[in-house]
N, C-alpha and C. Protein backbone atom coordinates (compact mmCIF):
# COMPACT_ATOMS: atom_id res chain seq x y z
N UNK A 1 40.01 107.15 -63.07
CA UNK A 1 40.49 107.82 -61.88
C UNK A 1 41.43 106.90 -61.11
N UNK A 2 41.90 107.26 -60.56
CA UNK A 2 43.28 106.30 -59.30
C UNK A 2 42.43 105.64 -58.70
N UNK A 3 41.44 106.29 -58.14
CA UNK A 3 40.88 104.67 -57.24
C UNK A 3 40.09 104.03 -57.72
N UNK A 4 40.01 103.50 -59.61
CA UNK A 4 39.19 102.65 -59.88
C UNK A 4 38.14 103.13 -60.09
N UNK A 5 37.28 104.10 -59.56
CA UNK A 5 36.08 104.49 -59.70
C UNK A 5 35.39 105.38 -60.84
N UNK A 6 34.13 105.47 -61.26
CA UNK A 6 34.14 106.44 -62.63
C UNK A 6 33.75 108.17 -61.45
N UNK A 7 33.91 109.30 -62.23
CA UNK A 7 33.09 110.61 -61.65
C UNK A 7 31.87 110.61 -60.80
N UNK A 8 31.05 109.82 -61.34
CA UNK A 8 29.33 109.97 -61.01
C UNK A 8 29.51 109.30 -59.94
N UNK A 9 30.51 108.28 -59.55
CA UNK A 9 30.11 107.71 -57.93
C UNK A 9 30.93 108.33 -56.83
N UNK A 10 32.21 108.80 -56.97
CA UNK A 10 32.69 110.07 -56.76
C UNK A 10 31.57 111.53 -56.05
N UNK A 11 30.89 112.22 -57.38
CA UNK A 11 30.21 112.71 -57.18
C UNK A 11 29.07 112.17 -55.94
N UNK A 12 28.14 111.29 -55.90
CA UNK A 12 27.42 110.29 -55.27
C UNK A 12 27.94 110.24 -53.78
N UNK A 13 29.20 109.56 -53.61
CA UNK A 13 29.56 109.56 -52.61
C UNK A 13 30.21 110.72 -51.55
N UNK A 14 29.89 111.43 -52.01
CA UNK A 14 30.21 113.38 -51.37
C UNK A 14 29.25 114.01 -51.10
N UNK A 15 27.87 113.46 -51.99
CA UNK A 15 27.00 113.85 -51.42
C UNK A 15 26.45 112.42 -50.32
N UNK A 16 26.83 111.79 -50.10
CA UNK A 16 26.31 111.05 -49.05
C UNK A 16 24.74 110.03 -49.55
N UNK A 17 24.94 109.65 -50.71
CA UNK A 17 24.15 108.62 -51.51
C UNK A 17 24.17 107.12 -50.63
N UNK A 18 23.02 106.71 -49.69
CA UNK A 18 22.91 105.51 -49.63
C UNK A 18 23.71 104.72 -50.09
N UNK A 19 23.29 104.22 -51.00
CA UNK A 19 23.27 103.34 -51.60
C UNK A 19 24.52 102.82 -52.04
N UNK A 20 25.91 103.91 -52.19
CA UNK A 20 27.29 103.75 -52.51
C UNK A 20 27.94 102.36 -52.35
N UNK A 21 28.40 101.65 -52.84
CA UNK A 21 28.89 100.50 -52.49
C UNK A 21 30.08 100.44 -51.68
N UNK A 22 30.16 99.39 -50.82
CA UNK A 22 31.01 99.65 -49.57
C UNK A 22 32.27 99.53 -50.03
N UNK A 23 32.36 98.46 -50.90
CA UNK A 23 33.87 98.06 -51.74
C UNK A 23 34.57 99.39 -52.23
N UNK A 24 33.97 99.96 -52.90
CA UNK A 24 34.38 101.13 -53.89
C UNK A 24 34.71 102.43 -53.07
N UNK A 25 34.00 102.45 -51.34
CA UNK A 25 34.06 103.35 -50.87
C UNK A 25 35.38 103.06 -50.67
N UNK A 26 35.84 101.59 -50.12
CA UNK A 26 37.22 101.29 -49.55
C UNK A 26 38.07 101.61 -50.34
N UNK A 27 38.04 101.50 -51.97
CA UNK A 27 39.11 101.94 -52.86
C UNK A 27 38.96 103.05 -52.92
N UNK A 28 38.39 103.77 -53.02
CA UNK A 28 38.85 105.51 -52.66
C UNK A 28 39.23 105.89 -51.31
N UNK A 29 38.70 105.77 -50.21
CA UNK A 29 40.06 105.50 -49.46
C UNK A 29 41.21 105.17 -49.01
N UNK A 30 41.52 104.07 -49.93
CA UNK A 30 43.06 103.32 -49.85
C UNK A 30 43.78 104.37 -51.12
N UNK A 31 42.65 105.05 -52.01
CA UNK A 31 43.32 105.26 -52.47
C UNK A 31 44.00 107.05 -52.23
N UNK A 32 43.01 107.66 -51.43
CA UNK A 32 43.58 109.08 -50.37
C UNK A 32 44.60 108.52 -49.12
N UNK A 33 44.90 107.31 -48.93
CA UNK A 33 45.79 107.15 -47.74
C UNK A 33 45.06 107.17 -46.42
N UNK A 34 43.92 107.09 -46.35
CA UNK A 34 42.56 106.86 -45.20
C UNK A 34 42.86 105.03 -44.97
N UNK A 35 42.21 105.23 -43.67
CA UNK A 35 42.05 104.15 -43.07
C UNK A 35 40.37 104.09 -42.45
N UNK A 36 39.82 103.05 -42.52
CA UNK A 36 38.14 102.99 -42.10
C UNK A 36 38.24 101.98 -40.71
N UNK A 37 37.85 102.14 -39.54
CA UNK A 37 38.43 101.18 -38.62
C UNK A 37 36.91 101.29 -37.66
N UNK A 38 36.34 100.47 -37.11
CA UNK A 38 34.95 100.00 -36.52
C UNK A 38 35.62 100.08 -35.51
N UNK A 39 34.84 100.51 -34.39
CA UNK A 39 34.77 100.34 -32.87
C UNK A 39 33.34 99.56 -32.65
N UNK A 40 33.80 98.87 -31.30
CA UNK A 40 32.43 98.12 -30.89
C UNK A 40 32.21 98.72 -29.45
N UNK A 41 30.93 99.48 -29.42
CA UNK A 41 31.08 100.05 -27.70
C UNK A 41 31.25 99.10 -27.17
N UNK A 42 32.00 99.71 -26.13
CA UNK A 42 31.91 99.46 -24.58
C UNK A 42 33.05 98.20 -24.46
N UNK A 43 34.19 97.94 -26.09
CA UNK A 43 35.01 97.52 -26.00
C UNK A 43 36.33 98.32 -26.45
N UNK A 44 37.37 98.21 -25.65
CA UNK A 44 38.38 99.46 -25.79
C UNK A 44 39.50 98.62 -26.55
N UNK A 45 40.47 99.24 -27.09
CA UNK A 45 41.76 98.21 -27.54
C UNK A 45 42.32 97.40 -26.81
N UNK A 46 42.29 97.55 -25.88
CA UNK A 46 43.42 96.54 -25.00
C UNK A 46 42.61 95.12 -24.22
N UNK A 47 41.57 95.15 -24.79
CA UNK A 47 40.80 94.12 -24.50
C UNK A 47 40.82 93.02 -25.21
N UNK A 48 41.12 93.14 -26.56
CA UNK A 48 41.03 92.45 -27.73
C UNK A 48 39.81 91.21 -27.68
N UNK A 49 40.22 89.98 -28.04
CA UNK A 49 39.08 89.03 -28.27
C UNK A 49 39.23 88.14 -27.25
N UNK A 50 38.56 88.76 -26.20
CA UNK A 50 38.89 87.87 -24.56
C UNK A 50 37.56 87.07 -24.68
């Protein structure tokens, strides 16, 4: 498949399987053109690392 991955984790990860590995999630996202980006409450962008 394009993002490296075989069917069955594909499959796995659509249904929302624990266990999915985080790496592999990231290459199927880089590989749909997604971006994965963390917020930390109660810190906004323009604050950065004060």
């Amino acid at each position: 498949m394009t993002c490296g991955t075989g069917l069955r984790f594909i499959i796995d990860l659509e249904k929302g399987k624990p266990t999915c590995q985080i790496g592999k999630i990231l290459q199927v996202l880089q590989a749909l053109g997604l971006k994965l980006q963390i917020a930390v409450p109660g810190l906004n962008a323009t604050q950065g690392d004060k």
